[in-house]
Protein backbone atom coordinates (compact mmCIF):
# COMPACT_ATOMS: atom_id res chain seq x y z
CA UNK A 1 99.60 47.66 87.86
CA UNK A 2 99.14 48.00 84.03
CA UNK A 3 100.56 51.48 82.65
CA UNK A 4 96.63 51.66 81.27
CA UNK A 5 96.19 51.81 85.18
CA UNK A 6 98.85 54.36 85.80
CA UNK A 7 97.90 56.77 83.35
CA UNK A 8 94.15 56.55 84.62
CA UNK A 9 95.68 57.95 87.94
CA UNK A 10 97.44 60.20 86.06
CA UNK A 11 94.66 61.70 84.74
CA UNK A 12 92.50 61.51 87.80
CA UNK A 13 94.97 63.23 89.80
CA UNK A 14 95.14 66.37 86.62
CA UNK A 15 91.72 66.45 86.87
CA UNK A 16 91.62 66.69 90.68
CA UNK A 17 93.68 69.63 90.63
CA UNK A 18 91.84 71.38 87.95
CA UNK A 19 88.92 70.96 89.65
CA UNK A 20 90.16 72.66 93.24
CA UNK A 21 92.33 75.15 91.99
CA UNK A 22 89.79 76.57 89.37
CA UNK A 23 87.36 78.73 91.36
CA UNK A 24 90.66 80.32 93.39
CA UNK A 25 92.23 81.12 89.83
CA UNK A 26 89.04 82.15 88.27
CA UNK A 27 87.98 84.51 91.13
CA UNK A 28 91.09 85.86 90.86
CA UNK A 29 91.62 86.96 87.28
CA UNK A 30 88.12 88.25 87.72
CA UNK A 31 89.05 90.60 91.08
CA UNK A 32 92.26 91.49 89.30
CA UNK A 33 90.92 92.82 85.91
CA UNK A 34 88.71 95.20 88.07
CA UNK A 35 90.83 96.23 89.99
CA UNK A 36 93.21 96.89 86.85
CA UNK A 37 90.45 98.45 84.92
CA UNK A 38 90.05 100.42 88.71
CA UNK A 39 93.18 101.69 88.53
CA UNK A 40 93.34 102.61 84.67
CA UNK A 41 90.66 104.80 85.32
CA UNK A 42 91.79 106.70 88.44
CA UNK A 43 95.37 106.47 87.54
CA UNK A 44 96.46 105.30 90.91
CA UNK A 45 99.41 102.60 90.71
CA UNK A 46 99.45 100.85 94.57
CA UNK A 47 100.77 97.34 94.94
CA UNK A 48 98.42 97.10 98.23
CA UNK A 49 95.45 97.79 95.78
CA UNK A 50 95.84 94.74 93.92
CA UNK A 51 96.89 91.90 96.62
CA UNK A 52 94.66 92.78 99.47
CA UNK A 53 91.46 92.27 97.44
CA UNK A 54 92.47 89.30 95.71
CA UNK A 55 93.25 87.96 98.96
CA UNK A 56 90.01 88.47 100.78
CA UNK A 57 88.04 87.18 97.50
CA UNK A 58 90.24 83.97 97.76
CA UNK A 59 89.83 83.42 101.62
CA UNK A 60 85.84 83.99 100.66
CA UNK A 61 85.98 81.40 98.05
CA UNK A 62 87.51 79.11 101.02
CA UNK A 63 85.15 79.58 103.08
CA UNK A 64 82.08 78.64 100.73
CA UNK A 65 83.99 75.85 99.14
CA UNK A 66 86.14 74.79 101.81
CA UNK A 67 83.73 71.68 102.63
CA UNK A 68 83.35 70.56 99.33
CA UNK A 69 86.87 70.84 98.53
CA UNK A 70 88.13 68.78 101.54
CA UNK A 71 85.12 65.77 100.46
CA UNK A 72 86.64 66.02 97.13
CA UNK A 73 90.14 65.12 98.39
CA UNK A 74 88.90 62.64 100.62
CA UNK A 75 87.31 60.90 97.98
CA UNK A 76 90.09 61.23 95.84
CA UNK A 77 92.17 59.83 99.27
CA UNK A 78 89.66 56.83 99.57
CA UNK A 79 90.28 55.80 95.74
CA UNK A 80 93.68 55.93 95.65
CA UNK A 81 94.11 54.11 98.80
CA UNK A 82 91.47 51.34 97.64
CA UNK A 83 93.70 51.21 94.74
CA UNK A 84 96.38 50.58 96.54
CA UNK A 85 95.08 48.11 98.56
CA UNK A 86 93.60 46.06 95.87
CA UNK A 87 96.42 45.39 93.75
């Protein structure tokens, strides 16, 4: 295996995890600068406020993308294995 090769994989596997931990980040920022602008507003400072909707819009985001996340992996599995196999 040529470091060419390596560094491909490299990438692929950077790019991979981009690509599945995006919508949990980005649905996250979103439900926490509401809820921050939430509590700016009404002055109430509660630890609960923040983590327990941030946590249901994260287990909604699995459960729409859950599927597609787990063919993307095994994909991903299936090419790296091939790789491995062929050389």
């Amino acid at each position: 295996m040529t470091d060419l090769q390596v560094l491909d994989i490299l990438y692929q596997t950077f790019q991979m995890a981009v690509r599945l931990t995006m919508p949990f980040l980005l649905v996250s920022m979103i439900v926490g600068v509401i809820i921050a602008i939430f509590q700016a507003a009404t002055q109430i400072n509660e630890q609960t406020m923040t983590f327990v909707p941030k946590f249901l819009a994260i287990l909604a985001v699995m459960g729409f993308l859950g599927s597609s996340i787990l063919a993307m992996l095994q994909d991903f599995l299936r090419n790296m294995v091939s790789l491995i196999a062929g050389g």
